[in-house]
C-alpha atoms as a PDB file:
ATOM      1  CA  UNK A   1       0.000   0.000   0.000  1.00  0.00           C
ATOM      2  CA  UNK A   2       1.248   3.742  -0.872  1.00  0.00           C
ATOM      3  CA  UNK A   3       2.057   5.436   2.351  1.00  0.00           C
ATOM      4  CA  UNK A   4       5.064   8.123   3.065  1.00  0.00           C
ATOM      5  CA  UNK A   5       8.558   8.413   1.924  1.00  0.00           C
ATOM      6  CA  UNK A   6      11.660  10.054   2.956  1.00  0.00           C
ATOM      7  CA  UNK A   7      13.889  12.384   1.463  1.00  0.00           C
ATOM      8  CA  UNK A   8      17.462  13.570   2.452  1.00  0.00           C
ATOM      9  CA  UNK A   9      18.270  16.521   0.366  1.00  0.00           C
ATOM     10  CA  UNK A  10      21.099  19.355   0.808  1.00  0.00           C
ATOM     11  CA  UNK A  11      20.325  22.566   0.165  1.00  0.00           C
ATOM     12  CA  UNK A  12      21.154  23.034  -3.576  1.00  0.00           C
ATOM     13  CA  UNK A  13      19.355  19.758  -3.740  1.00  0.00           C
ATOM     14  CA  UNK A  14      16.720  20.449  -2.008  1.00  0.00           C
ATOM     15  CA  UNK A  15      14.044  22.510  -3.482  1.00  0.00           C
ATOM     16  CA  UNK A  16      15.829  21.878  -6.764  1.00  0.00           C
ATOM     17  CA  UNK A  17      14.135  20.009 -10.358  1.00  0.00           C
ATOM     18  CA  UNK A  18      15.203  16.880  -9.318  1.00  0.00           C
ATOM     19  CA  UNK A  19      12.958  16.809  -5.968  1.00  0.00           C
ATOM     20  CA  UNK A  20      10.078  18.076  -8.121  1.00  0.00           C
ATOM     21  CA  UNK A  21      10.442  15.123 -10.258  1.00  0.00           C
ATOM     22  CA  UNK A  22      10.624  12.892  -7.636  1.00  0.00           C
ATOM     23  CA  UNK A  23       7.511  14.885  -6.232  1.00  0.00           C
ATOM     24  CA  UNK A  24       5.849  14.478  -9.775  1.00  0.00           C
ATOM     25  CA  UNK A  25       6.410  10.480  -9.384  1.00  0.00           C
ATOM     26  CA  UNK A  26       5.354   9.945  -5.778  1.00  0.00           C
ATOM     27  CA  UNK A  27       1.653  11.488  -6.646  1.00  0.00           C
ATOM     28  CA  UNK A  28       1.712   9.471  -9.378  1.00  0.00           C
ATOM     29  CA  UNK A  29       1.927   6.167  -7.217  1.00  0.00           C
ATOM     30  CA  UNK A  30      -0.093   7.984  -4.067  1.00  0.00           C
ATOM     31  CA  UNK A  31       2.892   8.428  -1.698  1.00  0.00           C
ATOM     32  CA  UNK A  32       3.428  11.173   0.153  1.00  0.00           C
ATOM     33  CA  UNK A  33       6.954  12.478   0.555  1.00  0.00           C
ATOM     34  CA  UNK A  34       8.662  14.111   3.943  1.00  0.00           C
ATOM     35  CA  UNK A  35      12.083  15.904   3.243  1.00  0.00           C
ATOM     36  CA  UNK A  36      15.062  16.271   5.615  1.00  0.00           C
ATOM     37  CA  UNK A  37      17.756  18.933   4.331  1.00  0.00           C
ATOM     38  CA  UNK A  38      21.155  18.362   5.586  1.00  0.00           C
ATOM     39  CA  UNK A  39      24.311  20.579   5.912  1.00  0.00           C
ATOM     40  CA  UNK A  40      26.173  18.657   3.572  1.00  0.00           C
ATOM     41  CA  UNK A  41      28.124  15.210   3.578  1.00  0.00           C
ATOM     42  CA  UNK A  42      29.089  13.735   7.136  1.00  0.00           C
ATOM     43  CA  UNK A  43      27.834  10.401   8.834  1.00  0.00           C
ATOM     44  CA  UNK A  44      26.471  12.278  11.517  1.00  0.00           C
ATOM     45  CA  UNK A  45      23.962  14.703   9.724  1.00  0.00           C
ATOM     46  CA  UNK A  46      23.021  12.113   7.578  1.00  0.00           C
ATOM     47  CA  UNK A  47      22.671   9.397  10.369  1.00  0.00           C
ATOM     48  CA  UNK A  48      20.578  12.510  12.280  1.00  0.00           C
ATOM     49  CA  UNK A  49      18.273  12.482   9.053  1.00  0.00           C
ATOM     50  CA  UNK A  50      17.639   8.410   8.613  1.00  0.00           C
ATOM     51  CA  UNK A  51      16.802   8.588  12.330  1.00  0.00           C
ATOM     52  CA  UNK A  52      14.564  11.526  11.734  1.00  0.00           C
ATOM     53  CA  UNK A  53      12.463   9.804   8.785  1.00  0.00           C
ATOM     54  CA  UNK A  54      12.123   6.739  10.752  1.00  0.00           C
ATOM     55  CA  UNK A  55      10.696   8.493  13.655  1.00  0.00           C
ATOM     56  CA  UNK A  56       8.469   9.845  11.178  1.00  0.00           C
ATOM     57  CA  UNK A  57       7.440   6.334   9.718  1.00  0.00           C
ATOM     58  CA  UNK A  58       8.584   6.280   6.088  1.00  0.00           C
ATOM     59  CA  UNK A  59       8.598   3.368   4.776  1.00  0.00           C
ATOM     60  CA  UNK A  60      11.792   3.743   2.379  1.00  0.00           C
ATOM     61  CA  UNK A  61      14.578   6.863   2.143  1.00  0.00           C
ATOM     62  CA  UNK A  62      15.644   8.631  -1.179  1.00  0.00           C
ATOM     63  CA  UNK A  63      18.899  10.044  -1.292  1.00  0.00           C
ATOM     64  CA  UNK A  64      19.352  12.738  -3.537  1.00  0.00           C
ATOM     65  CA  UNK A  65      22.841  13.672  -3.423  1.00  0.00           C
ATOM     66  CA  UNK A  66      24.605  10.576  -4.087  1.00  0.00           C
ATOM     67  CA  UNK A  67      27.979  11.652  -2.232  1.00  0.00           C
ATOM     68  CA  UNK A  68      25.499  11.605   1.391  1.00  0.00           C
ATOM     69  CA  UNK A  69      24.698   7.481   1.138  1.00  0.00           C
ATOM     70  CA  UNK A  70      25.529   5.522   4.089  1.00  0.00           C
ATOM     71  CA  UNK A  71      27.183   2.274   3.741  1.00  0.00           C
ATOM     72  CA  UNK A  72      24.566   0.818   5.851  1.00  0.00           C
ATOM     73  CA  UNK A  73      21.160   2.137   6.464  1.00  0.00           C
ATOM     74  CA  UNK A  74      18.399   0.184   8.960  1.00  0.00           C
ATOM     75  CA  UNK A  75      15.802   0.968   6.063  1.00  0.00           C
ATOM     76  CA  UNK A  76      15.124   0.580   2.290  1.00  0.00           C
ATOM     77  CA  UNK A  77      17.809   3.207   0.954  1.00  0.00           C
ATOM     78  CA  UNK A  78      18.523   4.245  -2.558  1.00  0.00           C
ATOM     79  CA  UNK A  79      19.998   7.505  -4.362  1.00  0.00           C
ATOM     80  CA  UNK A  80      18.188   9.060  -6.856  1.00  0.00           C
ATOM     81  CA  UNK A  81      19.089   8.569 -10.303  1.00  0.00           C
ATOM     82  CA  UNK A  82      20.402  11.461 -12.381  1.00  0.00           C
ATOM     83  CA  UNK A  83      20.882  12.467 -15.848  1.00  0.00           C
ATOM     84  CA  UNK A  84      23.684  11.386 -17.494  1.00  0.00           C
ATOM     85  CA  UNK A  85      26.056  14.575 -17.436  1.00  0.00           C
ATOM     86  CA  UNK A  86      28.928  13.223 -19.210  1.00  0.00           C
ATOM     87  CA  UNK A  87      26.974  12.125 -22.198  1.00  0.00           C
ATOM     88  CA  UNK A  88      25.105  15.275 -22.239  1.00  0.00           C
ATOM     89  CA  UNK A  89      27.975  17.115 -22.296  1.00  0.00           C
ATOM     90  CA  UNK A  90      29.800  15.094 -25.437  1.00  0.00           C
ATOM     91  CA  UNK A  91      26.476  15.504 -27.253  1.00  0.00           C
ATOM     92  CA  UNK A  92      26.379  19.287 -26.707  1.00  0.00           C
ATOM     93  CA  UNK A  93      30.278  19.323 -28.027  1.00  0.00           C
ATOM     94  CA  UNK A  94      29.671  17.151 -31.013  1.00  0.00           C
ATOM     95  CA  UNK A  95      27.020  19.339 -32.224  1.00  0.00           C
ATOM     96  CA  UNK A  96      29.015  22.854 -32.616  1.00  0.00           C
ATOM     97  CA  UNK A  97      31.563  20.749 -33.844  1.00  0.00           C
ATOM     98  CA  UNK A  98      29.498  19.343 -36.539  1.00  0.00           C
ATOM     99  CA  UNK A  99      28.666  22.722 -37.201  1.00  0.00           C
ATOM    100  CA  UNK A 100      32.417  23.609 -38.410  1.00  0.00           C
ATOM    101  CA  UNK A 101      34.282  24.766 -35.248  1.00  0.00           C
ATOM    102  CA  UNK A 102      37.444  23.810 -35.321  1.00  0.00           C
ATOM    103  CA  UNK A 103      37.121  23.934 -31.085  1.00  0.00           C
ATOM    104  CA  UNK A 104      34.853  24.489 -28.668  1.00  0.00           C
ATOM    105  CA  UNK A 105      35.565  26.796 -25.356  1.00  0.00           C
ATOM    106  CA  UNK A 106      33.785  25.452 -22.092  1.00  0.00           C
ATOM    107  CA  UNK A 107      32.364  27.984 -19.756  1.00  0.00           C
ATOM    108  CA  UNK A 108      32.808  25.250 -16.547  1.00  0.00           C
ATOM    109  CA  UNK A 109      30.956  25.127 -13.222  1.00  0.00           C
ATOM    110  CA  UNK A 110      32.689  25.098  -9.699  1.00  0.00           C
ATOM    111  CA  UNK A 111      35.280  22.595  -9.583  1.00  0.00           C
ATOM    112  CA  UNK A 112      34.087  20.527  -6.373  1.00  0.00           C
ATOM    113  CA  UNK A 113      30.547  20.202  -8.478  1.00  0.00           C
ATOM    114  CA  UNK A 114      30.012  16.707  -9.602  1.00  0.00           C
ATOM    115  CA  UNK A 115      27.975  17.651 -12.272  1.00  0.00           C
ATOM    116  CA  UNK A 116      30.703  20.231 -13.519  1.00  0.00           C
ATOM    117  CA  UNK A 117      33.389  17.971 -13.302  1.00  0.00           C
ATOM    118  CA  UNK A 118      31.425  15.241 -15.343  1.00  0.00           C
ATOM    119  CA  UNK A 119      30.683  18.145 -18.146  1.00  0.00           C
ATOM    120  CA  UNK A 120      33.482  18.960 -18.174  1.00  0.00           C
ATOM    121  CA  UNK A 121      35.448  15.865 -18.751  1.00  0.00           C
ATOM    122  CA  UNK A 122      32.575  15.096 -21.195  1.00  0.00           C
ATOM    123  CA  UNK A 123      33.809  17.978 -23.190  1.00  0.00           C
ATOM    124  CA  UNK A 124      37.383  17.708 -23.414  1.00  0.00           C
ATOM    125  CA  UNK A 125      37.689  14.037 -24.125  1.00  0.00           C
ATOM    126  CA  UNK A 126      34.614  14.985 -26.875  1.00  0.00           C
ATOM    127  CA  UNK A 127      37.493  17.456 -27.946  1.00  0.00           C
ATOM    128  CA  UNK A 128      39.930  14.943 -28.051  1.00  0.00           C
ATOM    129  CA  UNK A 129      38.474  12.387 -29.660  1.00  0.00           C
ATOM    130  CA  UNK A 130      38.056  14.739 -32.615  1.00  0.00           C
ATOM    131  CA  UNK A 131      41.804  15.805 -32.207  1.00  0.00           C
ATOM    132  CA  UNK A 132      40.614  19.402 -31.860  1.00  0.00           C
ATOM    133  CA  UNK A 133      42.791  21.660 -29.832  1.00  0.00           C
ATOM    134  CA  UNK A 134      41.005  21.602 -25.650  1.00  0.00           C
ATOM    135  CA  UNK A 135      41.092  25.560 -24.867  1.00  0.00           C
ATOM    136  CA  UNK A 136      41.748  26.447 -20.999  1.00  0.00           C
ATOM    137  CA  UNK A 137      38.610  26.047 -18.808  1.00  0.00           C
ATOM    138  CA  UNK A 138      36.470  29.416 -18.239  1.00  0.00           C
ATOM    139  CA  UNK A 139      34.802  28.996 -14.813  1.00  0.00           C
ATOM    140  CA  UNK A 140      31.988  30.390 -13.056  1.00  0.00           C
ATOM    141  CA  UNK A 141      29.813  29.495 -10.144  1.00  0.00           C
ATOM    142  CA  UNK A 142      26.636  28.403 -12.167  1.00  0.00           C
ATOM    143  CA  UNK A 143      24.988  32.235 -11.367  1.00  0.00           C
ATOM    144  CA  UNK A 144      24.429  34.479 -14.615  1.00  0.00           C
ATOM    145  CA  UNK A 145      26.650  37.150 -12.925  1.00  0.00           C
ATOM    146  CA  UNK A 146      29.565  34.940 -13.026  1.00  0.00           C
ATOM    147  CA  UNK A 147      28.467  33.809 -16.703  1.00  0.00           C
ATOM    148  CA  UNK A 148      28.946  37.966 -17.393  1.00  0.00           C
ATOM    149  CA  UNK A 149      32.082  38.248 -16.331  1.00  0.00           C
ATOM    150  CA  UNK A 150      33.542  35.124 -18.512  1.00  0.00           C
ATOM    151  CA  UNK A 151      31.621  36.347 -21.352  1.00  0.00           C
ATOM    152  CA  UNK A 152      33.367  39.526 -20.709  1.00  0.00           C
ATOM    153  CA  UNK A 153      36.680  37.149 -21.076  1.00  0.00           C
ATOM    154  CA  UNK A 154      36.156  34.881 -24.092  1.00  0.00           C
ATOM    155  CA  UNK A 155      34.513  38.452 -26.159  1.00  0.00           C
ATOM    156  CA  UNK A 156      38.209  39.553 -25.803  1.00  0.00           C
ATOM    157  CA  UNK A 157      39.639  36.127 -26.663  1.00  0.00           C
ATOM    158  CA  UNK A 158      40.623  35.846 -30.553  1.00  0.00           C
ATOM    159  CA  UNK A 159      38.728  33.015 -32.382  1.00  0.00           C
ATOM    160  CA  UNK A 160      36.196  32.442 -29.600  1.00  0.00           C
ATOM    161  CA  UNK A 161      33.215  30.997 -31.920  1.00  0.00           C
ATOM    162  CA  UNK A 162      31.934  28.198 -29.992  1.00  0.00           C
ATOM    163  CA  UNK A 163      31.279  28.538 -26.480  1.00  0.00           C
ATOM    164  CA  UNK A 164      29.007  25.210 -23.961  1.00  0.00           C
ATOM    165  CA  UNK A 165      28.464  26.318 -21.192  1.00  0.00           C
ATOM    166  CA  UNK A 166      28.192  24.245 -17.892  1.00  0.00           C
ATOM    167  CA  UNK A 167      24.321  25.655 -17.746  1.00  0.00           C
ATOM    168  CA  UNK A 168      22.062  28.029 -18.736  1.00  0.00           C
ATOM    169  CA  UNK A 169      21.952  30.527 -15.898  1.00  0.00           C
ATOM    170  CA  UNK A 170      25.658  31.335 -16.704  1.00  0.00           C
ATOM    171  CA  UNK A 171      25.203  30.885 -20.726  1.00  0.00           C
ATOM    172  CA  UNK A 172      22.275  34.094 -20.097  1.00  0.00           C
ATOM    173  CA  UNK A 173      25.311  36.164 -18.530  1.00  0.00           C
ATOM    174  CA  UNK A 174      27.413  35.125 -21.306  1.00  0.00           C
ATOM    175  CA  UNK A 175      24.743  35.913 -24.076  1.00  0.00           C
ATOM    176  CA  UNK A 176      24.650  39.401 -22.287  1.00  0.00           C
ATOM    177  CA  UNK A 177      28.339  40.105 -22.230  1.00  0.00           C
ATOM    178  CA  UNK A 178      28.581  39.073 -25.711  1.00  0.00           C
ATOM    179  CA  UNK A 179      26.157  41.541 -26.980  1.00  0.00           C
ATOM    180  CA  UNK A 180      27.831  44.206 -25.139  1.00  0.00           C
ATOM    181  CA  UNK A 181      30.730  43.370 -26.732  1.00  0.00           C
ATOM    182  CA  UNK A 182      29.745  42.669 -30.415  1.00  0.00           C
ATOM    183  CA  UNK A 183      29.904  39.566 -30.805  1.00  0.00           C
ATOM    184  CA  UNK A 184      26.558  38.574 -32.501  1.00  0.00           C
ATOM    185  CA  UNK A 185      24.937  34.944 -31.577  1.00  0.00           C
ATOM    186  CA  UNK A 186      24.506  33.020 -34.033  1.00  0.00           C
ATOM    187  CA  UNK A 187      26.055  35.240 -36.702  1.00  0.00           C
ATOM    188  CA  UNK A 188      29.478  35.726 -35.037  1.00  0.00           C
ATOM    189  CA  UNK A 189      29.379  32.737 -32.303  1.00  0.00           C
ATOM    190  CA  UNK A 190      27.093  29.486 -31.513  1.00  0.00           C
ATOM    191  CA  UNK A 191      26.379  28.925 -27.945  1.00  0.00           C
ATOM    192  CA  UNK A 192      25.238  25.923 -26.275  1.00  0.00           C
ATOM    193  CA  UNK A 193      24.010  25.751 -22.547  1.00  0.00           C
ATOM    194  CA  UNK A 194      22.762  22.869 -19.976  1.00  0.00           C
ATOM    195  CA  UNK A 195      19.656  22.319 -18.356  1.00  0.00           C
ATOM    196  CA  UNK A 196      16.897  23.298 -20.463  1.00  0.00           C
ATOM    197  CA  UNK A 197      15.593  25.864 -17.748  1.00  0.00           C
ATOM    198  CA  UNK A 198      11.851  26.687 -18.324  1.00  0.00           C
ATOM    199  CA  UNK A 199      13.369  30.610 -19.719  1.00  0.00           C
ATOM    200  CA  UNK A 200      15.829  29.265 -22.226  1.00  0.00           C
ATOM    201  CA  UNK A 201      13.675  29.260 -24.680  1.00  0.00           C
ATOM    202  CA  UNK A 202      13.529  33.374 -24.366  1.00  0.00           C
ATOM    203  CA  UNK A 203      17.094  34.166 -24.313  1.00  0.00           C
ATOM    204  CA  UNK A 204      18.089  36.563 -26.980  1.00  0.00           C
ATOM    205  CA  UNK A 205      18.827  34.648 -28.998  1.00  0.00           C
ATOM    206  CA  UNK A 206      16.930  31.737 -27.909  1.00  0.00           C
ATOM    207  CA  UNK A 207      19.080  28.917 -26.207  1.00  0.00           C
ATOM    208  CA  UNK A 208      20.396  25.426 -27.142  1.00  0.00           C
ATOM    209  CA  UNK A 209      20.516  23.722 -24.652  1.00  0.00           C
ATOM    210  CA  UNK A 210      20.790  20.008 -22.804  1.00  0.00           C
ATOM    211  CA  UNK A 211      17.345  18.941 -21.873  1.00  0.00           C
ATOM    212  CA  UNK A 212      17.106  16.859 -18.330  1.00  0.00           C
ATOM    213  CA  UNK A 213      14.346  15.211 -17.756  1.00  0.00           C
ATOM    214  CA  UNK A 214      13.869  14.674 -14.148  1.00  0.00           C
ATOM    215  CA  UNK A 215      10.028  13.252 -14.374  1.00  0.00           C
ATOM    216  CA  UNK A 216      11.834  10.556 -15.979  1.00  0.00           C
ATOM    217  CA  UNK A 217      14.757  10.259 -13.446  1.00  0.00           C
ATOM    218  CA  UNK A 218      12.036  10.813 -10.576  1.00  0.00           C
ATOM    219  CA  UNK A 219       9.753   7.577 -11.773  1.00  0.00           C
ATOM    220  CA  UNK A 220      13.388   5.369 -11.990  1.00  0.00           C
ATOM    221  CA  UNK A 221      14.487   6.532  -8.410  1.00  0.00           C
ATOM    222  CA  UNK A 222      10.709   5.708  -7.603  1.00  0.00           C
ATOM    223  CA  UNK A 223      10.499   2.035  -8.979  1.00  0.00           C
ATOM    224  CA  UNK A 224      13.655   1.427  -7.227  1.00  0.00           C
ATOM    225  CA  UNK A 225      13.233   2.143  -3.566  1.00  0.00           C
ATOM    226  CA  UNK A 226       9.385   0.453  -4.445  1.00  0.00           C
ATOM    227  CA  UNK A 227      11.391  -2.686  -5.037  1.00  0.00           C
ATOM    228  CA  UNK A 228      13.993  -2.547  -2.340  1.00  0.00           C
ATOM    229  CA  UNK A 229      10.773  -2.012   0.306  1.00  0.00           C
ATOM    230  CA  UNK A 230       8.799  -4.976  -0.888  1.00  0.00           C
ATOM    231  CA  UNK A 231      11.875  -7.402  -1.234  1.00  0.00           C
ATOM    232  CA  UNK A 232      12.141  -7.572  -4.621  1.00  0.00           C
ATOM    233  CA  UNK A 233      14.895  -7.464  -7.740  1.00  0.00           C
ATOM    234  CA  UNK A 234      15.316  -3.922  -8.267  1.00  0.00           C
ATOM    235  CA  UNK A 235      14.827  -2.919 -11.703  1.00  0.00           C
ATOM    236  CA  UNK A 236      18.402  -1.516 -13.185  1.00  0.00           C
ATOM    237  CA  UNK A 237      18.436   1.715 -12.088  1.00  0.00           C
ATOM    238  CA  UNK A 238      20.649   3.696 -15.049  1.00  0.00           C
ATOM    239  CA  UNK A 239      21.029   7.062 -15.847  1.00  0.00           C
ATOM    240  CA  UNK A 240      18.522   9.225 -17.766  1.00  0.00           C
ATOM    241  CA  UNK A 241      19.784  10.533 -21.075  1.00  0.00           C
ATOM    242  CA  UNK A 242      19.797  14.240 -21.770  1.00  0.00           C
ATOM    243  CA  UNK A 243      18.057  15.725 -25.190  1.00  0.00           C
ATOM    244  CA  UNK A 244      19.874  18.221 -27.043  1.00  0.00           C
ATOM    245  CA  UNK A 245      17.703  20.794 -28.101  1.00  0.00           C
ATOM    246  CA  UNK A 246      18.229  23.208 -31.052  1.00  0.00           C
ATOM    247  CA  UNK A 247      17.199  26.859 -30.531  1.00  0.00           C
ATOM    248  CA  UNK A 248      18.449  29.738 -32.183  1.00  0.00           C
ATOM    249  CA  UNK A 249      21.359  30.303 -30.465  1.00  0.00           C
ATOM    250  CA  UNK A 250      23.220  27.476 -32.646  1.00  0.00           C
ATOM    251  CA  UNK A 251      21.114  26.996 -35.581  1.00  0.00           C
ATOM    252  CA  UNK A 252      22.917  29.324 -38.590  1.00  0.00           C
ATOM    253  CA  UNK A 253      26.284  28.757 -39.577  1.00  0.00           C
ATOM    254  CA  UNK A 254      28.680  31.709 -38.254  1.00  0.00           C
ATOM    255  CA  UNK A 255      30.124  34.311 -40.812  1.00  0.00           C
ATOM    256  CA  UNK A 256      32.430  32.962 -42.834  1.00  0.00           C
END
């Protein structure tokens, strides 16, 4: 019978897309979900949190930040399953490649990020598969502002014509500093973000973008803990794959 189950979330997890997926699933099937937010990684917050749920009477515990699982757990624990960031990434630097760029410059995410690191090594290995030349990493902090201020940086960079960025929030700032600057997207540049956040399809230009869908990653994580509570083989639990999706902001070929 559907009844309640726990969440332990951080907070950048935890009122994030991937919780609303999970929340999207979890009506679906009739359970009700209680969330515990926690610091960060460390046994004791996160032994605080199981004992918290179970006081609570969940039945089963969703993990959403992989790094936080226990190696033992006295209930049904899984972590939630994600989109696959490294393939994302590769398809997202395949396709300005395809479009004639002899490179591709990667406006990275914080370098303790999972997700950035898994972009990022999804891009430069993309890069050298293709023998391409792998341009020094542009970072920012996943915020617009700090998407500016690169985009401020790779404007005054010679040759900068393909740009990925790590996600969309920071490929807006870039968009912005690139108009400022001149540099016309698509005519000029092609610029390809991560995320597919509900406003990317109202950048100027609109956005390309990687497309997660966390529904789908929400229903796996789902089926999952389902199986581990009632004792049975638990479906594989993969990744999700990401959809690249062409907007404006990559579709013409640059000035030749």
């Amino acid at each position: 019978m559907p009844g309640t189950l726990g969440v332990i979330a951080t907070g950048t997890t935890a009122s994030g897309p991937l919780l609303h997926g999970l929340r999207v699933a979890a009506r679906e099937q009739g359970y009700a979900l209680n969330v515990f937010s926690v610091p960060g990684p460390g046994d004791a917050a996160v032994s605080a949190a199981v004992a918290g749920l179970r006081l609570q009477g969940v039945a089963g515990i969703v993990v959403l930040d992989g790094s936080l699982v226990p190696d033992r757990a006295p209930i049904p624990l899984v972590p939630a399953a994600l989109t696959d960031q490294y393939a994302g990434a590769r398809r997202a630097t395949e396709h300005l490649l395809e479009l004639g760029h002899l490179t591709v410059w990667h406006l990275g995410g914080p370098e303790d990020g999972p997700a950035a690191r898994a972009r990022e090594r999804g891009w430069r290995e993309t890069l050298e598969r293709h023998g391409a030349e792998v341009p020094p990493v542009v970072r920012g902090d996943w915020t617009a502002r700090s998407g500016y201020r690169a985009g401020q940086s790779l404007a005054a960079e010679p040759g900068v014509q393909a740009v990925f960025s790590a996600n969309d929030h920071m490929a807006l700032g870039l968009l912005a500093a690139f108009t400022e600057a001149g540099v016309r997207v698509p005519r000029d540049a092609h610029v390809v973000g991560f995320d597919d956040v509900p406003e990317a399809a109202y950048f100027a230009p609109p956005l390309t973008t990687v497309r997660q869908d966390f529904v789908a990653a929400g229903r796996q994580t789902l089926a999952a803990l389902v199986a581990r509570i009632e004792g049975v083989a638990a479906p594989v639990r993969g990744t999700v794959e990401g959809e690249l999706v062409v907007r404006e902001s990559s579709r013409c070929l640059r000035a030749g």
